[in-house]
PDB file of N, CA and C in Angstrom:
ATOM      1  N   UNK A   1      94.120 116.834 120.728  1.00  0.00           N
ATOM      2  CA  UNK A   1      93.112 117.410 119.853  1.00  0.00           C
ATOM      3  C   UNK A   1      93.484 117.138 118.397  1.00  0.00           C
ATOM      4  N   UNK A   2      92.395 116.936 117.887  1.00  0.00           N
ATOM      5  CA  UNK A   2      92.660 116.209 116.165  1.00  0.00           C
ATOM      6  C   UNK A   2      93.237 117.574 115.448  1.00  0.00           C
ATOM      7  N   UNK A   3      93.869 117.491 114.474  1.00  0.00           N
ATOM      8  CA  UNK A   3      94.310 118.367 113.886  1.00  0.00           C
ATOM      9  C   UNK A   3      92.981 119.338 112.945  1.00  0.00           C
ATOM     10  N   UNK A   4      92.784 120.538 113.033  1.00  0.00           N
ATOM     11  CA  UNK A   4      91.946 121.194 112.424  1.00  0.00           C
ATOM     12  C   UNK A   4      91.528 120.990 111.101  1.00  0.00           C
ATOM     13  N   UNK A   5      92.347 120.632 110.310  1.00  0.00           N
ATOM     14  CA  UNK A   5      92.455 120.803 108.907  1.00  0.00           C
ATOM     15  C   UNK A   5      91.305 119.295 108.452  1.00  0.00           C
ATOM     16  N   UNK A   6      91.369 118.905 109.641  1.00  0.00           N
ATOM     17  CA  UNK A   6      91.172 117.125 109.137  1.00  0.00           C
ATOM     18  C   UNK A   6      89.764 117.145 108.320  1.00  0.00           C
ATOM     19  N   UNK A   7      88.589 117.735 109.526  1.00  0.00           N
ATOM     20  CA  UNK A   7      87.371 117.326 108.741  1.00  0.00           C
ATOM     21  C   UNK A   7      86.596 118.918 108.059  1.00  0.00           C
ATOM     22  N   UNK A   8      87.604 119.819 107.304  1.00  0.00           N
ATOM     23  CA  UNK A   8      86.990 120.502 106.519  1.00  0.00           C
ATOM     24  C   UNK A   8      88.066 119.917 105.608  1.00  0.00           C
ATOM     25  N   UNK A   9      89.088 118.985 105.395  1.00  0.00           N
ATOM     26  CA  UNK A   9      89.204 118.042 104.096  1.00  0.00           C
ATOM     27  C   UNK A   9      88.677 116.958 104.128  1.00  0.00           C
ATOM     28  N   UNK A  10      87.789 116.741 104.780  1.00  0.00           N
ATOM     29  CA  UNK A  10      86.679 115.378 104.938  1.00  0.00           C
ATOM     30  C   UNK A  10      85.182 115.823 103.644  1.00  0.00           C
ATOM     31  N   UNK A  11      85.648 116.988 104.391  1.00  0.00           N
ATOM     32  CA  UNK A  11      83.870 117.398 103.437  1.00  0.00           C
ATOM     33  C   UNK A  11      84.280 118.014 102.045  1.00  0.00           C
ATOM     34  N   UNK A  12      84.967 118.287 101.988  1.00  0.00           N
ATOM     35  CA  UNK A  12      85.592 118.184 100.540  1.00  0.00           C
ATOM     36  C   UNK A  12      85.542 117.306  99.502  1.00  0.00           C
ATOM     37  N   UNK A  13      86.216 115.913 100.294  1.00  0.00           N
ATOM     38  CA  UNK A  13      86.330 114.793 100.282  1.00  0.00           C
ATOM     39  C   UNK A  13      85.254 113.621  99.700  1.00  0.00           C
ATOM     40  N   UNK A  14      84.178 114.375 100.594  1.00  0.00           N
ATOM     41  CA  UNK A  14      82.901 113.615 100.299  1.00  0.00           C
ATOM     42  C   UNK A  14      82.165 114.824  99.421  1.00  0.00           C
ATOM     43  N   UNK A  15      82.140 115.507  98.955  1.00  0.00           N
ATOM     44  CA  UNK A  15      81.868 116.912  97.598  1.00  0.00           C
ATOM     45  C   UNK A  15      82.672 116.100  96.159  1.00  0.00           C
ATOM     46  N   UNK A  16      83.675 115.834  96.261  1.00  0.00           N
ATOM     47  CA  UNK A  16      84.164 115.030  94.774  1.00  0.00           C
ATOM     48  C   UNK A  16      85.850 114.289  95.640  1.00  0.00           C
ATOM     49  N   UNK A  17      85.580 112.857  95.873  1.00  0.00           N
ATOM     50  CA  UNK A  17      86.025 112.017  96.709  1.00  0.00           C
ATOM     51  C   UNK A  17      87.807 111.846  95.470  1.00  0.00           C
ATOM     52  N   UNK A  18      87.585 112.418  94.067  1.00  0.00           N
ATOM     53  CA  UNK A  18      88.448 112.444  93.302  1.00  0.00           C
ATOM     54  C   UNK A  18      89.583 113.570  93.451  1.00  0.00           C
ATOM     55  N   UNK A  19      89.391 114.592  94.491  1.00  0.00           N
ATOM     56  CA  UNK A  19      90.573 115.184  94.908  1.00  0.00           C
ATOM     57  C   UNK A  19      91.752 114.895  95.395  1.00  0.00           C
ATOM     58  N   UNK A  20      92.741 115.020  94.189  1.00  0.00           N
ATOM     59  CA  UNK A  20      94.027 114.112  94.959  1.00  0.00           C
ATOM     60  C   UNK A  20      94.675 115.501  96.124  1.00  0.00           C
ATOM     61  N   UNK A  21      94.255 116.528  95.861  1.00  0.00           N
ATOM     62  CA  UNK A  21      95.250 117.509  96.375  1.00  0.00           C
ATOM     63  C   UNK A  21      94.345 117.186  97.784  1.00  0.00           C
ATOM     64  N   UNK A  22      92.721 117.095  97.947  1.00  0.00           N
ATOM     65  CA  UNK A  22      92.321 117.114  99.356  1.00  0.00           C
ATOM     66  C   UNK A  22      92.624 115.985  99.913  1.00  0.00           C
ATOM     67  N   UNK A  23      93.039 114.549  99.073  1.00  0.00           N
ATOM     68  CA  UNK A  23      93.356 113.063  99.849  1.00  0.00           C
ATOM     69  C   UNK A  23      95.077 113.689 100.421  1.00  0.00           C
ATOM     70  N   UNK A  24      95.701 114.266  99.696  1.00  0.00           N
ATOM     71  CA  UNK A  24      97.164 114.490  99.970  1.00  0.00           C
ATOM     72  C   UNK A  24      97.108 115.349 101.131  1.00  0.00           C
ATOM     73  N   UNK A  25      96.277 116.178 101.718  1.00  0.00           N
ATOM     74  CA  UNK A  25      96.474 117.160 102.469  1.00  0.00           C
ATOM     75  C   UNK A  25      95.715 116.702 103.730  1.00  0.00           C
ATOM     76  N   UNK A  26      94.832 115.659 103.283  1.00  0.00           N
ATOM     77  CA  UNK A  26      94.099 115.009 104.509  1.00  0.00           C
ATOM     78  C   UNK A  26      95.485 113.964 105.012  1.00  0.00           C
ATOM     79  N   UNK A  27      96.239 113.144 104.577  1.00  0.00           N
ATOM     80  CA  UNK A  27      97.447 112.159 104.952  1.00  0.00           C
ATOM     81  C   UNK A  27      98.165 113.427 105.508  1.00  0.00           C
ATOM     82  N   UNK A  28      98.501 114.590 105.303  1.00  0.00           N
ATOM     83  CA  UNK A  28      99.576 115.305 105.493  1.00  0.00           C
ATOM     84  C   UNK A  28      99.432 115.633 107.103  1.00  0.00           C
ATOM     85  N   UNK A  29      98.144 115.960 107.480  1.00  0.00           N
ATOM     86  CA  UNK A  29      97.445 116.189 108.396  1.00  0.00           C
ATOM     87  C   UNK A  29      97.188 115.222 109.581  1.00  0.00           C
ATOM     88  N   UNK A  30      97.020 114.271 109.059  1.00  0.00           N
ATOM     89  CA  UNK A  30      97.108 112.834 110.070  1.00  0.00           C
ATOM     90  C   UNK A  30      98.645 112.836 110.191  1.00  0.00           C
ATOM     91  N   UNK A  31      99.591 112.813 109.088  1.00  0.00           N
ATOM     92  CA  UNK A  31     100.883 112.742 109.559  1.00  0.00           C
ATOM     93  C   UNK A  31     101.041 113.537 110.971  1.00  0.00           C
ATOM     94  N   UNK A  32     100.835 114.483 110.540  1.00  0.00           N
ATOM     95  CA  UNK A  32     100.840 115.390 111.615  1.00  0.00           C
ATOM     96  C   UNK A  32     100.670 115.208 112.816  1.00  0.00           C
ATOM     97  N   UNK A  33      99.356 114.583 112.715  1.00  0.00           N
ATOM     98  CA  UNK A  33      98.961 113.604 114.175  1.00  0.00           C
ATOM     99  C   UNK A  33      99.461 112.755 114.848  1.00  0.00           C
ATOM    100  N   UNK A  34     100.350 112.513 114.177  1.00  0.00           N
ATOM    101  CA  UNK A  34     101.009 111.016 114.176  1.00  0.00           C
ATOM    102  C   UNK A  34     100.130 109.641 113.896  1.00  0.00           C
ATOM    103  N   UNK A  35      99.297 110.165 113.841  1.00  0.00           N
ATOM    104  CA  UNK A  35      97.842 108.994 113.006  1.00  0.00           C
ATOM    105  C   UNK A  35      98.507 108.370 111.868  1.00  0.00           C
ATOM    106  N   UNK A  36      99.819 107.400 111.737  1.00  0.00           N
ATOM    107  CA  UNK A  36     100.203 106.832 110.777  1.00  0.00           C
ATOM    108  C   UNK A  36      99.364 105.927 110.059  1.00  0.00           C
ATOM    109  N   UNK A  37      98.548 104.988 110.664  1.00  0.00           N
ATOM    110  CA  UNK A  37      97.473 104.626 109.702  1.00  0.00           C
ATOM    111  C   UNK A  37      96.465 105.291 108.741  1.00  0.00           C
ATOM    112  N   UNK A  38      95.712 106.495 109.435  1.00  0.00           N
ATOM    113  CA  UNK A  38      95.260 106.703 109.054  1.00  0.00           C
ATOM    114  C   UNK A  38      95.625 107.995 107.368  1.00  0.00           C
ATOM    115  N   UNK A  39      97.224 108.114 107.768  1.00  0.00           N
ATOM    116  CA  UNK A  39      98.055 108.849 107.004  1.00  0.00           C
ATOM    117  C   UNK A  39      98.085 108.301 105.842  1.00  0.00           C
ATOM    118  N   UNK A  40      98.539 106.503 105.476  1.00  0.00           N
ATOM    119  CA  UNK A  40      98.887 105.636 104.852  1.00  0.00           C
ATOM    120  C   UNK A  40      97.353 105.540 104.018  1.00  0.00           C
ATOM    121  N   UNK A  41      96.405 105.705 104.862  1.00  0.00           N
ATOM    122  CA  UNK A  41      95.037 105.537 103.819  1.00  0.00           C
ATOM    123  C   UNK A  41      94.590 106.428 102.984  1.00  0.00           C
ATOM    124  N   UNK A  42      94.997 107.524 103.747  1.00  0.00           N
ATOM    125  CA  UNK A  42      94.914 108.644 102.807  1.00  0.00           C
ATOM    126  C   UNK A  42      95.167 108.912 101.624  1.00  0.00           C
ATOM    127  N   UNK A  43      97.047 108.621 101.460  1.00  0.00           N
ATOM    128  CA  UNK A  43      97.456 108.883 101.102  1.00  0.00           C
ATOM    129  C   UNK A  43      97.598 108.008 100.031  1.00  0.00           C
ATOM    130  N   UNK A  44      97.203 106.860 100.278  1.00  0.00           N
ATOM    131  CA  UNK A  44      97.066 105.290  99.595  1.00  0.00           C
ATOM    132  C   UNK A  44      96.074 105.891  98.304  1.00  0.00           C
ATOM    133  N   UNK A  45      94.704 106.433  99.187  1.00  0.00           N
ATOM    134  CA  UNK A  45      93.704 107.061  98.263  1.00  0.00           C
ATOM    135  C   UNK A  45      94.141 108.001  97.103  1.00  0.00           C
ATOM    136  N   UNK A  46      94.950 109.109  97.615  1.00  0.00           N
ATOM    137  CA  UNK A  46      96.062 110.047  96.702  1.00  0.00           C
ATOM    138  C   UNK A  46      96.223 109.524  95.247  1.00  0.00           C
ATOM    139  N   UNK A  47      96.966 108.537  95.687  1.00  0.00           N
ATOM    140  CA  UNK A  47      97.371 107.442  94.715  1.00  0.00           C
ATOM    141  C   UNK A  47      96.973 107.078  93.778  1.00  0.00           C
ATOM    142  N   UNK A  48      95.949 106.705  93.722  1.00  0.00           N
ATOM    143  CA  UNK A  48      94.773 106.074  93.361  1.00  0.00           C
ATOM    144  C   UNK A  48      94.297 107.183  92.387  1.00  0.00           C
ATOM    145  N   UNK A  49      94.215 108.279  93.207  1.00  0.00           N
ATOM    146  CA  UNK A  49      93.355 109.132  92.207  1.00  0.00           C
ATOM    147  C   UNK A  49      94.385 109.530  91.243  1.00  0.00           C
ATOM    148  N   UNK A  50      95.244 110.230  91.751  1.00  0.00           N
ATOM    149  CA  UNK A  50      96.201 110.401  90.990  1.00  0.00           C
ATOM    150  C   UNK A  50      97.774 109.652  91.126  1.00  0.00           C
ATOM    151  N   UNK A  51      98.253 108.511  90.426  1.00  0.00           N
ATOM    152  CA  UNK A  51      99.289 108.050  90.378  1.00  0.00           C
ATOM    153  C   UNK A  51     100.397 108.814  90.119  1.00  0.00           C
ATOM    154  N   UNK A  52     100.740 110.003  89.499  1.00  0.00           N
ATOM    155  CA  UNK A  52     101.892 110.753  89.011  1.00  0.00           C
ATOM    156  C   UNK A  52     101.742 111.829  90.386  1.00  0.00           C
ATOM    157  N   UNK A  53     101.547 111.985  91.396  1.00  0.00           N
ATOM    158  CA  UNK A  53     101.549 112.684  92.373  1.00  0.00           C
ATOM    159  C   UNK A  53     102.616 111.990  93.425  1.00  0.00           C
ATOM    160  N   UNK A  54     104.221 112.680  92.644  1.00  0.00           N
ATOM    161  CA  UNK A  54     105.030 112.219  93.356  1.00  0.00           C
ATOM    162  C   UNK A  54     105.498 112.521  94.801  1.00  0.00           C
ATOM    163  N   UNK A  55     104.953 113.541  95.886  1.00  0.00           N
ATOM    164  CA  UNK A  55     105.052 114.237  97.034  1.00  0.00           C
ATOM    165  C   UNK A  55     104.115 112.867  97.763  1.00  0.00           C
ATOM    166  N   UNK A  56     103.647 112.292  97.044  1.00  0.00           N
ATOM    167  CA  UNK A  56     102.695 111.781  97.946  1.00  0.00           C
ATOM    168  C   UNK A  56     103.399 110.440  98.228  1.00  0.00           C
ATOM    169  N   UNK A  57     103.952 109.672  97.033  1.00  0.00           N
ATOM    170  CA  UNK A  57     104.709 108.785  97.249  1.00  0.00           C
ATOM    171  C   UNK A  57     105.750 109.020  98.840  1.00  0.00           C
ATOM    172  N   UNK A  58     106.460 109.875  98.485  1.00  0.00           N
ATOM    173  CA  UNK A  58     107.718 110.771  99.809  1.00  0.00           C
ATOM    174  C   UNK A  58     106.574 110.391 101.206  1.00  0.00           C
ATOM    175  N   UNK A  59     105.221 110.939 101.020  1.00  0.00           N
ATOM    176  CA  UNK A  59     104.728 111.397 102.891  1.00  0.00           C
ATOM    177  C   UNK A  59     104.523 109.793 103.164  1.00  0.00           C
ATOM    178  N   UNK A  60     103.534 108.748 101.983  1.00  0.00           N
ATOM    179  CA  UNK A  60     103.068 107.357 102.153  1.00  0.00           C
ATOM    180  C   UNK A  60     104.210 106.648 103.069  1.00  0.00           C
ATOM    181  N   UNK A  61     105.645 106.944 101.886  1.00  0.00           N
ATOM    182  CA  UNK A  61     107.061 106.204 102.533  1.00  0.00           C
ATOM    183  C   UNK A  61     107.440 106.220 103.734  1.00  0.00           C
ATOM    184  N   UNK A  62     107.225 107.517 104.102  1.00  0.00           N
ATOM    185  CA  UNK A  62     107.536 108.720 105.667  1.00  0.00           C
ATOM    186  C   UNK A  62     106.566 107.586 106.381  1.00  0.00           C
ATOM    187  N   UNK A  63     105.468 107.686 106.224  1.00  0.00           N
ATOM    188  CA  UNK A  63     104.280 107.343 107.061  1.00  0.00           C
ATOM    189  C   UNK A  63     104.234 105.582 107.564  1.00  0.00           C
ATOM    190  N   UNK A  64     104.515 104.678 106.006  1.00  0.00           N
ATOM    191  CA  UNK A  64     105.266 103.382 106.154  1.00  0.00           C
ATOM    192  C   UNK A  64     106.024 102.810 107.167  1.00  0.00           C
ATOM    193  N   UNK A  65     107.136 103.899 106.964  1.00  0.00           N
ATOM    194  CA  UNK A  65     108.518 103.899 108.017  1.00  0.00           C
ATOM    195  C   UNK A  65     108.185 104.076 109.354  1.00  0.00           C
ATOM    196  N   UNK A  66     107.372 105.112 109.605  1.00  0.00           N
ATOM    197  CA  UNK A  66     106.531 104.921 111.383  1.00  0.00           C
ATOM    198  C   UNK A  66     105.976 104.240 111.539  1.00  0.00           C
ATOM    199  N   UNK A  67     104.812 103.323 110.936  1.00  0.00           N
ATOM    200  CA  UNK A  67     104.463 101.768 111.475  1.00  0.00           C
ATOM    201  C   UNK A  67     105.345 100.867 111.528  1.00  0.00           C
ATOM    202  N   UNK A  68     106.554 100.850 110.616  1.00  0.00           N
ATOM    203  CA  UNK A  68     107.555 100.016 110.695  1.00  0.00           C
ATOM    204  C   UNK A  68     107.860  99.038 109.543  1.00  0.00           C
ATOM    205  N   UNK A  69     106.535  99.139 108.876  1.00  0.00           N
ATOM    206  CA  UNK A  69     106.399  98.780 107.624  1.00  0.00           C
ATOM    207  C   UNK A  69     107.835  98.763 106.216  1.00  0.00           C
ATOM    208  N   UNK A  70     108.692  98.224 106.713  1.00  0.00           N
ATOM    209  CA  UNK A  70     110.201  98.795 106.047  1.00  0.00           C
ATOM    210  C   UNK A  70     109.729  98.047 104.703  1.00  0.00           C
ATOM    211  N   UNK A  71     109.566  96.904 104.580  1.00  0.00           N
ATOM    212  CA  UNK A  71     109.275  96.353 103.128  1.00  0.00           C
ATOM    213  C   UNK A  71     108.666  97.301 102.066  1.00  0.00           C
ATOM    214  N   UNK A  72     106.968  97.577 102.847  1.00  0.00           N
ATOM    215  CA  UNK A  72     105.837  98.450 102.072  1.00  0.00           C
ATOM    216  C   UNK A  72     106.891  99.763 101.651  1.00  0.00           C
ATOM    217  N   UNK A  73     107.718 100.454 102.633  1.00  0.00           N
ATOM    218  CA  UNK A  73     108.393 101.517 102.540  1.00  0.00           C
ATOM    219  C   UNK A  73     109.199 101.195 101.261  1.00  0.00           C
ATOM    220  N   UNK A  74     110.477 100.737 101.139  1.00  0.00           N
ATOM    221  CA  UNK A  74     111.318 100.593 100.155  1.00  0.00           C
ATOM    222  C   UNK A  74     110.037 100.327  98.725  1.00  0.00           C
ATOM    223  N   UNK A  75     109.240  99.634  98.870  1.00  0.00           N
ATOM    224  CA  UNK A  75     108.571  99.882  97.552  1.00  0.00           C
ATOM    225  C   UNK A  75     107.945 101.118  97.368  1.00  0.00           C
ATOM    226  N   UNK A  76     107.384 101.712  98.241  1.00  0.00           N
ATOM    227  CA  UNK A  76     107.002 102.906  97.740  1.00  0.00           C
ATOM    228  C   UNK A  76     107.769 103.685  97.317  1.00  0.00           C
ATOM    229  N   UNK A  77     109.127 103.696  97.981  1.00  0.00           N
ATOM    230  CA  UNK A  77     110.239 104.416  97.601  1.00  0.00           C
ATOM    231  C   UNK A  77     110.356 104.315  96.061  1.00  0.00           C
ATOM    232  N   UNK A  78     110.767 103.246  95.920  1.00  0.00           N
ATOM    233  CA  UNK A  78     110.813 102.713  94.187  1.00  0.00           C
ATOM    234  C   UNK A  78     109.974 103.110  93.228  1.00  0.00           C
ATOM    235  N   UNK A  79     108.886 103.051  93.782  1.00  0.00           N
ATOM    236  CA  UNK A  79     107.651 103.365  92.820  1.00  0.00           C
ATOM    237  C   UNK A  79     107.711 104.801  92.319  1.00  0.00           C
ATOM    238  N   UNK A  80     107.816 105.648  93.847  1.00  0.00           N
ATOM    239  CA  UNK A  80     108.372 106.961  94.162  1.00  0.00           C
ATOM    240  C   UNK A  80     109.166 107.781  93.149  1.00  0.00           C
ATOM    241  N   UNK A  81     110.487 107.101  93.295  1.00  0.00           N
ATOM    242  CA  UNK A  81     111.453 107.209  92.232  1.00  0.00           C
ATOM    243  C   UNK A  81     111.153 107.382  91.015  1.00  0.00           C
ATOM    244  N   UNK A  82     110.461 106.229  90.609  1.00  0.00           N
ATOM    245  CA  UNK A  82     110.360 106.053  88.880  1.00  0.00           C
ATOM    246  C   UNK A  82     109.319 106.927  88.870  1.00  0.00           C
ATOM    247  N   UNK A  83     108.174 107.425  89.409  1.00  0.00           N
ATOM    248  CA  UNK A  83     107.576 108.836  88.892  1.00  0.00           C
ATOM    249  C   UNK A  83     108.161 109.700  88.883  1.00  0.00           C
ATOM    250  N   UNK A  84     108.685 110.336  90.324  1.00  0.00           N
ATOM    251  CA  UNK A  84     109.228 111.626  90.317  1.00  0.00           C
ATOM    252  C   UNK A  84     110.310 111.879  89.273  1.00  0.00           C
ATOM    253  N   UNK A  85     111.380 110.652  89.064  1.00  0.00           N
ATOM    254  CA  UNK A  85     112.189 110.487  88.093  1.00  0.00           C
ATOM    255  C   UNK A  85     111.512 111.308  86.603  1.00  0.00           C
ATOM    256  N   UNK A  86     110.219 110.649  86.376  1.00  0.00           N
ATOM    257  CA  UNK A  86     109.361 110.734  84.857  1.00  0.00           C
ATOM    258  C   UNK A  86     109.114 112.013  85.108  1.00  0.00           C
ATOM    259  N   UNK A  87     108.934 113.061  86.040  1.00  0.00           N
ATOM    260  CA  UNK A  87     108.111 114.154  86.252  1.00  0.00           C
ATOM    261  C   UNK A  87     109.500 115.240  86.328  1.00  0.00           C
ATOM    262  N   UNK A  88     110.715 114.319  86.646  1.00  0.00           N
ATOM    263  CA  UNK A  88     111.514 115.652  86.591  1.00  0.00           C
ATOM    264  C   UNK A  88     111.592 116.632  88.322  1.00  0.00           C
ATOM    265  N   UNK A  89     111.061 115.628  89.333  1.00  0.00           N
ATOM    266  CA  UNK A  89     111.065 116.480  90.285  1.00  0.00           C
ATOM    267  C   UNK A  89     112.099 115.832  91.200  1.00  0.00           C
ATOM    268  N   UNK A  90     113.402 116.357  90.722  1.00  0.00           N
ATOM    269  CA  UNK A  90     114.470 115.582  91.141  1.00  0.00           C
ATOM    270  C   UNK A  90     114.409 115.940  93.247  1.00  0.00           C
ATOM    271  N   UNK A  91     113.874 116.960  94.213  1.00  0.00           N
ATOM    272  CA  UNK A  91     114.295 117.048  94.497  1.00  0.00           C
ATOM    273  C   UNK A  91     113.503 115.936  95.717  1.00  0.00           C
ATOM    274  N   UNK A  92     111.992 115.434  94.944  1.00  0.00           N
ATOM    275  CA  UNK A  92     111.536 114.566  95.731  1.00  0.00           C
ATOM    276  C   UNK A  92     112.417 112.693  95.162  1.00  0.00           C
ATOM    277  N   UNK A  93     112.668 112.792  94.520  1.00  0.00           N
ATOM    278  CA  UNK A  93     113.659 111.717  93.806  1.00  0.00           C
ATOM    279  C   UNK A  93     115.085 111.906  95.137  1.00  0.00           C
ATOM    280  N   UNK A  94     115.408 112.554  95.612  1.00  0.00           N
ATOM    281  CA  UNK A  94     116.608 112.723  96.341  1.00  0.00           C
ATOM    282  C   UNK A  94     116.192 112.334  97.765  1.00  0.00           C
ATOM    283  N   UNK A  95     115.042 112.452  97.632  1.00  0.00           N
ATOM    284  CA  UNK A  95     114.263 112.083  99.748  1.00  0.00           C
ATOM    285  C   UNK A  95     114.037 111.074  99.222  1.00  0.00           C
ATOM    286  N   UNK A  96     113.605 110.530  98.634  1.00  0.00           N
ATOM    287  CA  UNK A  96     113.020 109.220  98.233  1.00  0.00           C
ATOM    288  C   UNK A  96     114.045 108.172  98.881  1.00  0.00           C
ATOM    289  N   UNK A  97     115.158 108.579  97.573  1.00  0.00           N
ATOM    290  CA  UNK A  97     116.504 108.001  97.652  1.00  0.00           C
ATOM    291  C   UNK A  97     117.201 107.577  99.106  1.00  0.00           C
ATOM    292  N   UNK A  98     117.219 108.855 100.002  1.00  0.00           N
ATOM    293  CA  UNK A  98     117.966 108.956 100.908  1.00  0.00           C
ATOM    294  C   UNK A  98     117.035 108.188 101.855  1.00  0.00           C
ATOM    295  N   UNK A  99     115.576 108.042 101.803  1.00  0.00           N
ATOM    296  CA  UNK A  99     114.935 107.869 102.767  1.00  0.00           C
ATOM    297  C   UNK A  99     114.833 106.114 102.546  1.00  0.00           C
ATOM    298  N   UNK A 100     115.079 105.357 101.390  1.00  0.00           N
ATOM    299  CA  UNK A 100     115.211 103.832 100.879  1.00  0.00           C
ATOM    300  C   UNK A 100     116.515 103.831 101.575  1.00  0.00           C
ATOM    301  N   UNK A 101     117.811 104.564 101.452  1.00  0.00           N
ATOM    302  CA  UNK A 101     118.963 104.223 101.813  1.00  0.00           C
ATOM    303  C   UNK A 101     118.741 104.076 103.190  1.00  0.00           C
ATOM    304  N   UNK A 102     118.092 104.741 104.296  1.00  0.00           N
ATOM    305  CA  UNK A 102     118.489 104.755 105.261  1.00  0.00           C
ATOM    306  C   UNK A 102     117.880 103.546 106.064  1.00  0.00           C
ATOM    307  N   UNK A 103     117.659 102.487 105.684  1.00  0.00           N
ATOM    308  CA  UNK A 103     116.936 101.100 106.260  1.00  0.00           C
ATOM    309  C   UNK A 103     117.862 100.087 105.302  1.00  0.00           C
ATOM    310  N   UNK A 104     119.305 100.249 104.922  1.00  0.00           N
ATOM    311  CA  UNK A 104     120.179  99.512 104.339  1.00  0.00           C
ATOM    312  C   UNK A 104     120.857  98.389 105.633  1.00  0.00           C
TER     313      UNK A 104
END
């Protein structure tokens, strides 16, 4: 069964498609599912809307790493980094980190 949350952040979604917090919580939710694609689009979208939304970088990477995607991963990681770095949110800067290290 699809996760609940999915399509009352769908209609949100389609109400002002510029919500990074409803694109972030819709990926969070597919994570959940294990719907890694559809996690990665989400969350891709996140992005997009809002680039300094460093949590989102962390789930994209997470989500990367389960398709297998190790390349796409380590860059997001990076990218990851240098925001959360700019934002001061050291403690997503530390998963980031650990989560690039661990495909060494």
């Amino acid at each position: 069964m699809a996760n609940p949350r999915i399509e009352p952040l769908k209609k949100v979604l389609a109400i002002d498609p510029n919500d990074e917090v409803a694109w972030f919580g819709l990926g969070k939710a597919y994570m959940e599912d294990q719907n890694w694609d559809e996690a990665v689009k989400a969350l891709e979208r996140c992005l997009k809307v809002k680039p300094t939304y460093s949590a989102a970088y962390y789930a994209l990477a997470q989500s990367l790493a389960k398709l297998g995607r190790i390349e796409d991963c380590r860059s997001i990681c990076d990218q990851g980094i240098e925001v959360s770095t700019a934002n001061g949110e050291a403690m997503v800067t530390k998963n980031l980190t650990l989560l690039k290290e661990s495909f060494r």
